[in-house]
N, C-alpha and C. Protein backbone atom coordinates (compact mmCIF):
# COMPACT_ATOMS: atom_id res chain seq x y z
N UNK A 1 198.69 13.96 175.65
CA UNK A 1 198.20 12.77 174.97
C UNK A 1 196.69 12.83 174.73
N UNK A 2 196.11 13.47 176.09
CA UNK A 2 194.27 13.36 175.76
C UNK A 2 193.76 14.30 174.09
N UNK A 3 194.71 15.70 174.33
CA UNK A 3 194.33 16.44 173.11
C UNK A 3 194.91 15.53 171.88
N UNK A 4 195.47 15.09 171.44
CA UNK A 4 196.08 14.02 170.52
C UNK A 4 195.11 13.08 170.06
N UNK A 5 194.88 12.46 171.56
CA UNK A 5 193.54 11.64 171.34
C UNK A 5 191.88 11.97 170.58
N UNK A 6 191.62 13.34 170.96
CA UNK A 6 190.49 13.97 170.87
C UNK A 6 190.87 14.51 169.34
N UNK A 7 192.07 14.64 168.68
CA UNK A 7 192.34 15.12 167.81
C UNK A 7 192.26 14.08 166.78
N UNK A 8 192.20 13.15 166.99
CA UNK A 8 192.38 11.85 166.29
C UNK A 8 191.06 11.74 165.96
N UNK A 9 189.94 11.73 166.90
CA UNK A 9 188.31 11.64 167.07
C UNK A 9 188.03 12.81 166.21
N UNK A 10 188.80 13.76 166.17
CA UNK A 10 188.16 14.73 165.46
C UNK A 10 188.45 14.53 163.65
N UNK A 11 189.25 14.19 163.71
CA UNK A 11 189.36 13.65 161.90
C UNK A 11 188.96 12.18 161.94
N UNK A 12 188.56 11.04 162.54
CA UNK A 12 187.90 10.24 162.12
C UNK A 12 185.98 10.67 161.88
N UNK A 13 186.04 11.36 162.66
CA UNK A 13 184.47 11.69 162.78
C UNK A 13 184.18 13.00 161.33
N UNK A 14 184.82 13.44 160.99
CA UNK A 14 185.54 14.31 159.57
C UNK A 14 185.18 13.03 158.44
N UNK A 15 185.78 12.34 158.53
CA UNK A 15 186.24 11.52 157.69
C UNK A 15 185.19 10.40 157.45
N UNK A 16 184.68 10.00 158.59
CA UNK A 16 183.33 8.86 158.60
C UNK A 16 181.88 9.90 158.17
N UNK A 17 182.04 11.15 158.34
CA UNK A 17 180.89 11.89 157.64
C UNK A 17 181.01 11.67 156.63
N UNK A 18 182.58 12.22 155.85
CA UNK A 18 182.69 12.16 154.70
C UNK A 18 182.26 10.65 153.38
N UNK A 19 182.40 10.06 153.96
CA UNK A 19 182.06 8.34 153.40
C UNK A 19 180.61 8.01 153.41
N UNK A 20 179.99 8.37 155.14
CA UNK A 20 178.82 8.46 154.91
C UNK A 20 178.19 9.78 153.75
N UNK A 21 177.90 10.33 153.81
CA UNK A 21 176.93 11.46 152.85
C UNK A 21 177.76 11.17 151.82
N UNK A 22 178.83 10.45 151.32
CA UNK A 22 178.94 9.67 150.24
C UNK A 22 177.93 9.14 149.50
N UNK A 23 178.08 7.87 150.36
CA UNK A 23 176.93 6.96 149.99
C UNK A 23 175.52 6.93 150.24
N UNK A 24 174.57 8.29 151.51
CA UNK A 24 173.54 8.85 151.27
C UNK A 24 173.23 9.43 149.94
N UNK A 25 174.47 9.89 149.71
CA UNK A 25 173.97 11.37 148.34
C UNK A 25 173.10 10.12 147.26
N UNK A 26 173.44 8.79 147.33
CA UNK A 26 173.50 7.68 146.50
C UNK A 26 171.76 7.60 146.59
N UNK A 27 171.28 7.79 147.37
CA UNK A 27 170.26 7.45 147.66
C UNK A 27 168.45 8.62 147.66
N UNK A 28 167.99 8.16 146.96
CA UNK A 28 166.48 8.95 146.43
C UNK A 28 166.41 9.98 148.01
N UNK A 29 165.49 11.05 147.56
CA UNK A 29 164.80 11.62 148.99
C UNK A 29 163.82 10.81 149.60
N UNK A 30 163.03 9.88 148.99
CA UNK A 30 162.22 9.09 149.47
C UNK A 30 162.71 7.94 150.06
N UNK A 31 163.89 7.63 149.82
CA UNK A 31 164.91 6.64 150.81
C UNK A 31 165.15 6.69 151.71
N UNK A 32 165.93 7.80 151.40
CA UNK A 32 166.59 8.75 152.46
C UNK A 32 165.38 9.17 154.07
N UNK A 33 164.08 9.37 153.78
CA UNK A 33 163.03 9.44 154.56
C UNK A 33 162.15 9.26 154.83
N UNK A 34 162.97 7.47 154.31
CA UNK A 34 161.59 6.61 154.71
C UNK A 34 161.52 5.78 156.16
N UNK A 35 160.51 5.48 156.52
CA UNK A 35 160.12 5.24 158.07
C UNK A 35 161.23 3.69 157.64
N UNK A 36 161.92 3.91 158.95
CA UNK A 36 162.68 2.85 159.27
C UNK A 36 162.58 2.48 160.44
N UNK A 37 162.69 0.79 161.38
CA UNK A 37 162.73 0.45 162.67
C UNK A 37 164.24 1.11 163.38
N UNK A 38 163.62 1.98 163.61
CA UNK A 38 165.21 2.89 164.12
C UNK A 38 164.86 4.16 165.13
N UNK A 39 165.89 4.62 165.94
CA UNK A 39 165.09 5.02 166.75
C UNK A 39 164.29 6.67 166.23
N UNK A 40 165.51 7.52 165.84
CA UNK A 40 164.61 8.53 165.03
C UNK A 40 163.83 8.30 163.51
N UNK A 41 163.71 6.79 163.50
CA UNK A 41 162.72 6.70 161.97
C UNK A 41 162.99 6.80 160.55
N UNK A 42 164.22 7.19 160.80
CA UNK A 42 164.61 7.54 159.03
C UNK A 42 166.21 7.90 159.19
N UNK A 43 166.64 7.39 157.80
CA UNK A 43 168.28 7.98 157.93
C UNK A 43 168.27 9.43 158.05
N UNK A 44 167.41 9.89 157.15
CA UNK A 44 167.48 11.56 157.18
C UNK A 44 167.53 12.46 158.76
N UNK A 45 166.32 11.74 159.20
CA UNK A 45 166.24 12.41 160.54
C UNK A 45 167.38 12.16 161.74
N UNK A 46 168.08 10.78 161.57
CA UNK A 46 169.73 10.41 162.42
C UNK A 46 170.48 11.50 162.01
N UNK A 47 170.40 11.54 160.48
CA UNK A 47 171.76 12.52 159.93
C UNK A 47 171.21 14.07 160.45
N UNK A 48 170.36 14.52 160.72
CA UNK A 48 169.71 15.94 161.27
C UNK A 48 169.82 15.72 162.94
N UNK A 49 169.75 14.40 163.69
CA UNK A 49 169.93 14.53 164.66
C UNK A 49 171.63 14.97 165.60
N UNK A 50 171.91 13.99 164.41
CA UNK A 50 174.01 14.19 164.84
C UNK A 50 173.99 15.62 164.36
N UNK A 51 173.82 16.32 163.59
CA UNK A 51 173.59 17.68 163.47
C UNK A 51 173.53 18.30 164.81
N UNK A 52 172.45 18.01 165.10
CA UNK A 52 171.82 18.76 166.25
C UNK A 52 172.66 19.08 167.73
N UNK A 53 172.97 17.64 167.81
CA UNK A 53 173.90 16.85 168.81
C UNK A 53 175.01 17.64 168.74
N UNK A 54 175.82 18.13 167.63
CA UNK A 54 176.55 18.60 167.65
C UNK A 54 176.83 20.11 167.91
N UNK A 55 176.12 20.49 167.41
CA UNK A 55 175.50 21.95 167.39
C UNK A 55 174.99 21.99 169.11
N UNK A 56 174.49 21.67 169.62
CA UNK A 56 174.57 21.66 170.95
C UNK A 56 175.54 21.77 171.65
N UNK A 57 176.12 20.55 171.80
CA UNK A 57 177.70 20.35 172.43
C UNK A 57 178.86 21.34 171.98
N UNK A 58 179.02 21.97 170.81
CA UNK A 58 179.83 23.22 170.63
C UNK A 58 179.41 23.97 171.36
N UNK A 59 178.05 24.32 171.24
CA UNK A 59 177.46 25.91 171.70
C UNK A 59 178.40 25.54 173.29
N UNK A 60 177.47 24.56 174.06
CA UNK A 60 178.50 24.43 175.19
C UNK A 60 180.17 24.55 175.55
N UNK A 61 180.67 23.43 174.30
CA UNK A 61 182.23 24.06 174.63
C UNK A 61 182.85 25.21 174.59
N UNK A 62 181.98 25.99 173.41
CA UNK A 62 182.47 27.51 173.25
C UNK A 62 181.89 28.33 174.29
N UNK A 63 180.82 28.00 175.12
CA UNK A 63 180.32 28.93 176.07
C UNK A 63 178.99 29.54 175.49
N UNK A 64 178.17 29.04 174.47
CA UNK A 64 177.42 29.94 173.65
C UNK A 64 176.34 29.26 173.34
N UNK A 65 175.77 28.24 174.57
CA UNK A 65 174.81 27.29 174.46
C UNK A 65 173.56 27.51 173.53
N UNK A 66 173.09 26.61 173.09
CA UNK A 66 172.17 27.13 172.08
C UNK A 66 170.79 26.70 172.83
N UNK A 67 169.74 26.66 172.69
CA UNK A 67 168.12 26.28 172.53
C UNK A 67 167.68 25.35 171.57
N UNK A 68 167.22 24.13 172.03
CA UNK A 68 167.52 23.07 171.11
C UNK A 68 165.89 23.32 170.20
N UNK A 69 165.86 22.79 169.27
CA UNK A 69 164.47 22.56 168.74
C UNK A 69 163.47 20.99 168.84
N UNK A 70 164.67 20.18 169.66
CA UNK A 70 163.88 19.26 169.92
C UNK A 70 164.99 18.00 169.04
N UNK A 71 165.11 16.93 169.65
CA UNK A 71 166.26 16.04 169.33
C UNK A 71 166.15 15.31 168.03
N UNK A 72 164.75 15.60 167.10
CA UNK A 72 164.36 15.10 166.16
C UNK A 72 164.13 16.00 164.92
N UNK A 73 164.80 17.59 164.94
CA UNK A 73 163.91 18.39 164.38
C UNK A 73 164.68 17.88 163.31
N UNK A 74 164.23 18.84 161.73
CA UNK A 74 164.64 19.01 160.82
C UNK A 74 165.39 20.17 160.67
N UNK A 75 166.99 20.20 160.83
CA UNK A 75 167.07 21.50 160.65
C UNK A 75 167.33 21.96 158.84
N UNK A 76 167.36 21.23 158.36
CA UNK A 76 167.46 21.36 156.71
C UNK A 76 166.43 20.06 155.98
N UNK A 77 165.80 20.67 154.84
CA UNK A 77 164.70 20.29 154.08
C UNK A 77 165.42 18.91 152.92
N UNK A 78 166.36 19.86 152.20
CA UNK A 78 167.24 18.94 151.67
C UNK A 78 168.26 18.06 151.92
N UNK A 79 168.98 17.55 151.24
CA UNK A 79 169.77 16.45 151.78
C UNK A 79 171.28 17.58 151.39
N UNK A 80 171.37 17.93 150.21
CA UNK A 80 172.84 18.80 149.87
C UNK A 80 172.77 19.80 150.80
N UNK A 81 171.92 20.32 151.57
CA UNK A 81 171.73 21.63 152.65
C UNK A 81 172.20 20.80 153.51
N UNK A 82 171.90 19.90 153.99
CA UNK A 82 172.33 19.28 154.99
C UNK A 82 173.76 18.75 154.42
N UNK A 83 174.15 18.52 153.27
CA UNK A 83 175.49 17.75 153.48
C UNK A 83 176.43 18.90 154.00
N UNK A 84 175.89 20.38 153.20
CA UNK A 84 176.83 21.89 153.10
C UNK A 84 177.22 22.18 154.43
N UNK A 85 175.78 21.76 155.31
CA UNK A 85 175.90 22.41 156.58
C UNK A 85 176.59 21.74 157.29
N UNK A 86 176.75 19.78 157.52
CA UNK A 86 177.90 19.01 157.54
C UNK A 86 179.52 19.37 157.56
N UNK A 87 179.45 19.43 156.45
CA UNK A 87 181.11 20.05 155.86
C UNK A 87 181.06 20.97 156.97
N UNK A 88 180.37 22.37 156.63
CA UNK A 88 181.14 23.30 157.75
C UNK A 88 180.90 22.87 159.25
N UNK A 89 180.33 22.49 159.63
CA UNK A 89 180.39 22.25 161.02
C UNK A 89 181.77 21.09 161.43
N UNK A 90 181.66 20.13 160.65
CA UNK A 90 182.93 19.39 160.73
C UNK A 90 184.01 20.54 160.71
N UNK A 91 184.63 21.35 160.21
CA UNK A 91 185.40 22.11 159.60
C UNK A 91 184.97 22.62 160.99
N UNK A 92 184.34 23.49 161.60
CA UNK A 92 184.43 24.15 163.18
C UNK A 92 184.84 23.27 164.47
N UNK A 93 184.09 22.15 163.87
CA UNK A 93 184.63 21.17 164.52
C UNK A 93 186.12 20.70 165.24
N UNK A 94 186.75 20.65 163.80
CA UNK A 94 187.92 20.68 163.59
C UNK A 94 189.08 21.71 163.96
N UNK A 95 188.29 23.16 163.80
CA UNK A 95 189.38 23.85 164.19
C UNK A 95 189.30 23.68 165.84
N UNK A 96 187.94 23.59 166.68
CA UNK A 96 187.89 23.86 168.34
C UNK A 96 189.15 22.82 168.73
N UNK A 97 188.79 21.63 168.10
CA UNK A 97 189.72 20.38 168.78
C UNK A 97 191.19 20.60 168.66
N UNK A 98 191.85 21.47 167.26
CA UNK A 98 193.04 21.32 166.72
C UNK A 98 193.35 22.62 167.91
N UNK A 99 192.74 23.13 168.15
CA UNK A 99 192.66 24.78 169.36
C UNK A 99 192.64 24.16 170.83
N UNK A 100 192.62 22.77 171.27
CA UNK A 100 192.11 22.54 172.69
C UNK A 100 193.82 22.84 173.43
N UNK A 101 193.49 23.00 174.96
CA UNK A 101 194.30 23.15 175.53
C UNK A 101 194.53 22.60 176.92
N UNK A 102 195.38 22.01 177.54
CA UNK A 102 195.30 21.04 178.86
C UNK A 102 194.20 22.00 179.73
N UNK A 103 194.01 23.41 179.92
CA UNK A 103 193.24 23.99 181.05
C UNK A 103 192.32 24.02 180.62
N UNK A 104 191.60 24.03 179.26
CA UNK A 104 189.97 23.38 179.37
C UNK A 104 189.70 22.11 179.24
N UNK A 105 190.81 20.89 179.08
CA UNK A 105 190.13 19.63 179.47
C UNK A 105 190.22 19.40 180.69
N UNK A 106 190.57 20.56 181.82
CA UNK A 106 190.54 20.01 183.32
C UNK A 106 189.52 21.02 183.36
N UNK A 107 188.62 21.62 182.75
CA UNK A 107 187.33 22.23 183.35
C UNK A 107 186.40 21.74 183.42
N UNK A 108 185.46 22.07 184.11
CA UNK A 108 184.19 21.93 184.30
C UNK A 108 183.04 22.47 183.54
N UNK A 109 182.06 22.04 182.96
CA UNK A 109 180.91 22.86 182.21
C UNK A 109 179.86 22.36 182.97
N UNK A 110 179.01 23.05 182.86
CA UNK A 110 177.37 23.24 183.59
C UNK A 110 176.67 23.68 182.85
N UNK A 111 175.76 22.64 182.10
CA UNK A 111 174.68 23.00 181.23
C UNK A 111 173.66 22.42 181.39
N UNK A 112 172.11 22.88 180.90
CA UNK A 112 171.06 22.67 180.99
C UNK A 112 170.84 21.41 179.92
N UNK A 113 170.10 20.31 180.35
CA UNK A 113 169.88 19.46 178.69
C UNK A 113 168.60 19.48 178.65
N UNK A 114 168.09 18.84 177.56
CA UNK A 114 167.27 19.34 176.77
C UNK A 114 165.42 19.02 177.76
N UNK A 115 165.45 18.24 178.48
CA UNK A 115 164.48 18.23 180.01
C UNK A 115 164.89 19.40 180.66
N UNK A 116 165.62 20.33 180.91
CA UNK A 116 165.67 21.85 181.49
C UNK A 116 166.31 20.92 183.05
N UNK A 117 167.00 20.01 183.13
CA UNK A 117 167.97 19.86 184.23
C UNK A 117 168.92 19.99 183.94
N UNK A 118 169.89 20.65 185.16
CA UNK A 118 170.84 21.48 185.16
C UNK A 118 172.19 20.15 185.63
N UNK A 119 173.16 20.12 184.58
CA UNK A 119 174.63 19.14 185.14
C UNK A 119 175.41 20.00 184.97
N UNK A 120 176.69 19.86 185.79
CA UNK A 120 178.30 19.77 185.79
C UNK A 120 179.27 18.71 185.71
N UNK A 121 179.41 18.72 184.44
CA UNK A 121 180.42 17.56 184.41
C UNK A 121 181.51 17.68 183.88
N UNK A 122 182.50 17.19 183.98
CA UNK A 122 184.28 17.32 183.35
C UNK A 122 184.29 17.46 181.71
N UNK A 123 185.05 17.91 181.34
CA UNK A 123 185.21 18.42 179.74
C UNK A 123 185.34 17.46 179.23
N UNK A 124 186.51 16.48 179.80
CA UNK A 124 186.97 15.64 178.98
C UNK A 124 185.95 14.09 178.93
N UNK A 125 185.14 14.34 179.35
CA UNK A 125 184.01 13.42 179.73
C UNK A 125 183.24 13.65 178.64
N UNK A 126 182.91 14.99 178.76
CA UNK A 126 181.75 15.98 177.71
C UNK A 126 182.43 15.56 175.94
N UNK A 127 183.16 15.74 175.90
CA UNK A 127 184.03 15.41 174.74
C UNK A 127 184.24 14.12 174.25
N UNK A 128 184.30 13.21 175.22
CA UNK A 128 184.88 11.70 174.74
C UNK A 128 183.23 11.40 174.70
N UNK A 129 182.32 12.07 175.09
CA UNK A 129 181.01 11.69 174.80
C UNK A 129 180.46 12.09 172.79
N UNK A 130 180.88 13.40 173.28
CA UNK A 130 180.66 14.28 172.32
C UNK A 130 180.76 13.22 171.05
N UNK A 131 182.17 12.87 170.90
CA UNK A 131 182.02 11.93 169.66
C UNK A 131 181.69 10.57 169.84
N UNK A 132 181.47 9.91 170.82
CA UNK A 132 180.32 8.66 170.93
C UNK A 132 179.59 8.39 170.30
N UNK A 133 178.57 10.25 170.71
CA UNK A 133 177.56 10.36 170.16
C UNK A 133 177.26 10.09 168.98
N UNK A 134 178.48 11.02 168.39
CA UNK A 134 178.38 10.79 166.92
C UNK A 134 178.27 9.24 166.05
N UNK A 135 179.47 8.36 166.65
CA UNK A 135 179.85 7.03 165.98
C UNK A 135 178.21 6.33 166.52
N UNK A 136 177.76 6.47 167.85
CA UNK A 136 176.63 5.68 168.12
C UNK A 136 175.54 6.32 166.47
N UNK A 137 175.16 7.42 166.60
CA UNK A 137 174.28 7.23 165.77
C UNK A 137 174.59 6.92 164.24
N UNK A 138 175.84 7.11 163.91
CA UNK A 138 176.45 6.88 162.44
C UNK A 138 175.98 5.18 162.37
N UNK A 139 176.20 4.71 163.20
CA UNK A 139 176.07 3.23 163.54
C UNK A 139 174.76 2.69 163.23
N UNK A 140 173.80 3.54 163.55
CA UNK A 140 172.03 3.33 163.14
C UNK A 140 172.20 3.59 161.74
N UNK A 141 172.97 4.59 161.31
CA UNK A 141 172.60 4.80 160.30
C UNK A 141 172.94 3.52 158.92
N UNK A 142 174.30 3.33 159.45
CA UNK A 142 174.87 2.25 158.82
C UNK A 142 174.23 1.10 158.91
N UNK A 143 173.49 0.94 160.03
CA UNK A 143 172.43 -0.60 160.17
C UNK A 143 170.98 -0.16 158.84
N UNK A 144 170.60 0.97 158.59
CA UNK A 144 169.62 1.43 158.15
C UNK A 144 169.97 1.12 156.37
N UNK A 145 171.06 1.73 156.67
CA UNK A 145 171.68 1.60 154.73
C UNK A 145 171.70 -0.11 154.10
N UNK A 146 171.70 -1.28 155.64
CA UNK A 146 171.77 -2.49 154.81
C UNK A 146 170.48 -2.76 154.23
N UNK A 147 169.34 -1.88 154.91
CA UNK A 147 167.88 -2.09 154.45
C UNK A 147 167.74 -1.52 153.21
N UNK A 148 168.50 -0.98 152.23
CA UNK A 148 169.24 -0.46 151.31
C UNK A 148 169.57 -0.84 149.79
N UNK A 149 169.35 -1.06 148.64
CA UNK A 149 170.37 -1.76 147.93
C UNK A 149 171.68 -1.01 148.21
N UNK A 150 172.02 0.36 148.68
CA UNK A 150 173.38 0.79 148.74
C UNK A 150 174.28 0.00 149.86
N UNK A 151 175.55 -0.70 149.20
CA UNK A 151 176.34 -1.11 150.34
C UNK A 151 176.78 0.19 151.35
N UNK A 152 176.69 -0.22 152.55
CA UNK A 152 177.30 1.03 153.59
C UNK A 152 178.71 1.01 153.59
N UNK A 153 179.39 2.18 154.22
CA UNK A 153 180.84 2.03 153.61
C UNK A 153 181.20 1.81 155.02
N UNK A 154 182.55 1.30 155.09
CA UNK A 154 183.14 0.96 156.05
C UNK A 154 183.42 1.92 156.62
N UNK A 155 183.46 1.79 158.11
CA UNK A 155 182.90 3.02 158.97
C UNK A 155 184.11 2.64 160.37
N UNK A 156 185.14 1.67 160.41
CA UNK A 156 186.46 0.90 161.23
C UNK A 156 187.08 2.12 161.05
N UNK A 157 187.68 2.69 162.39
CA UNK A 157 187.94 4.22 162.60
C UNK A 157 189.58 3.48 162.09
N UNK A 158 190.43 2.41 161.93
CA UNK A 158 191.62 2.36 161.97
C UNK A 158 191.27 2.25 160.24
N UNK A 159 190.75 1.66 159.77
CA UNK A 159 190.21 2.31 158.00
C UNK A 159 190.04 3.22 157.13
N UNK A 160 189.25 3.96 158.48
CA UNK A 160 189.39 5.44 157.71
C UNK A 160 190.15 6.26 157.61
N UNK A 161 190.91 6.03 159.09
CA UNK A 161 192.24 6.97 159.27
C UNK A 161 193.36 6.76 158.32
N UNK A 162 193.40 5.23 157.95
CA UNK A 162 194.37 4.96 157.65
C UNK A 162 194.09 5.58 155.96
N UNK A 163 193.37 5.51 155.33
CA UNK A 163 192.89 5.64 154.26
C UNK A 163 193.24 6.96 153.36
């Protein structure tokens, strides 16, 4: 049932990208990165942070931890570089989760975060975080878009799925 579950998270979080960078693409580069009361400052820099976030947390599930550049970087200049790089990571995304198996959600991982302290914590913890993460910051972002003339799109995971 948990992989089912996590599988479910994994195409809503597919699917709520997809709607979002919808209705970003809608929006100027100067919109897109302008100083907002938010915590990384700009939609652009949320949408580079869930990037990041993510790209982290794989490297870990696969065993292949990465070196972060810092929870705010830019890892793409443009907005279509960033949507490209989106798509495929969703799409890796997608295959790890559709690939999970009961003996790595009863494992353990031990990784360094980004202060250089060292945790061990349960997979399935690491995971039900993993996409938290994601909906928490999609959530800034969606508060950011009402500052917007673009309406934000509905982002109700039983909406999208169903959709």
């Amino acid at each position: 049932m948990l992989i089912q579950h996590f599988q479910m998270l994994s195409r809503y979080n597919y699917l709520a990208n997809c709607r979002l960078y919808d209705v970003c693409s809608l929006l100027s580069d100067v919109e897109l990165k302008q100083t907002r009361p938010a915590f990384f400052k700009s939609i652009y820099v949320t949408l580079n942070h869930i990037m990041i976030g993510d790209r982290i947390w794989m490297g870990r599930f696969t065993g292949k931890e990465m070196s972060s550049q810092g929870l705010d970087a830019i890892l793409y200049d443009k907005f279509e570089e960033l949507r490209a790089a989106r798509v495929l990571e969703d799409e890796r995304i997608t295959t790890f989760i559709d690939n999970l198996d009961d003996d790595f959600l009863k494992g353990i991982i031990t990784y360094k975060n980004n202060q250089g302290k060292i945790y061990s914590d349960p997979v399935n913890l690491l995971l039900a975080h993993f996409f938290n993460h994601q909906t928490h910051h999609r959530g800034q972002i969606h508060d950011m878009l009402t500052e917007t003339e673009i309406t934000p799109p509905s982002l109700d995971m039983h909406r999208v799925i169903s959709s």
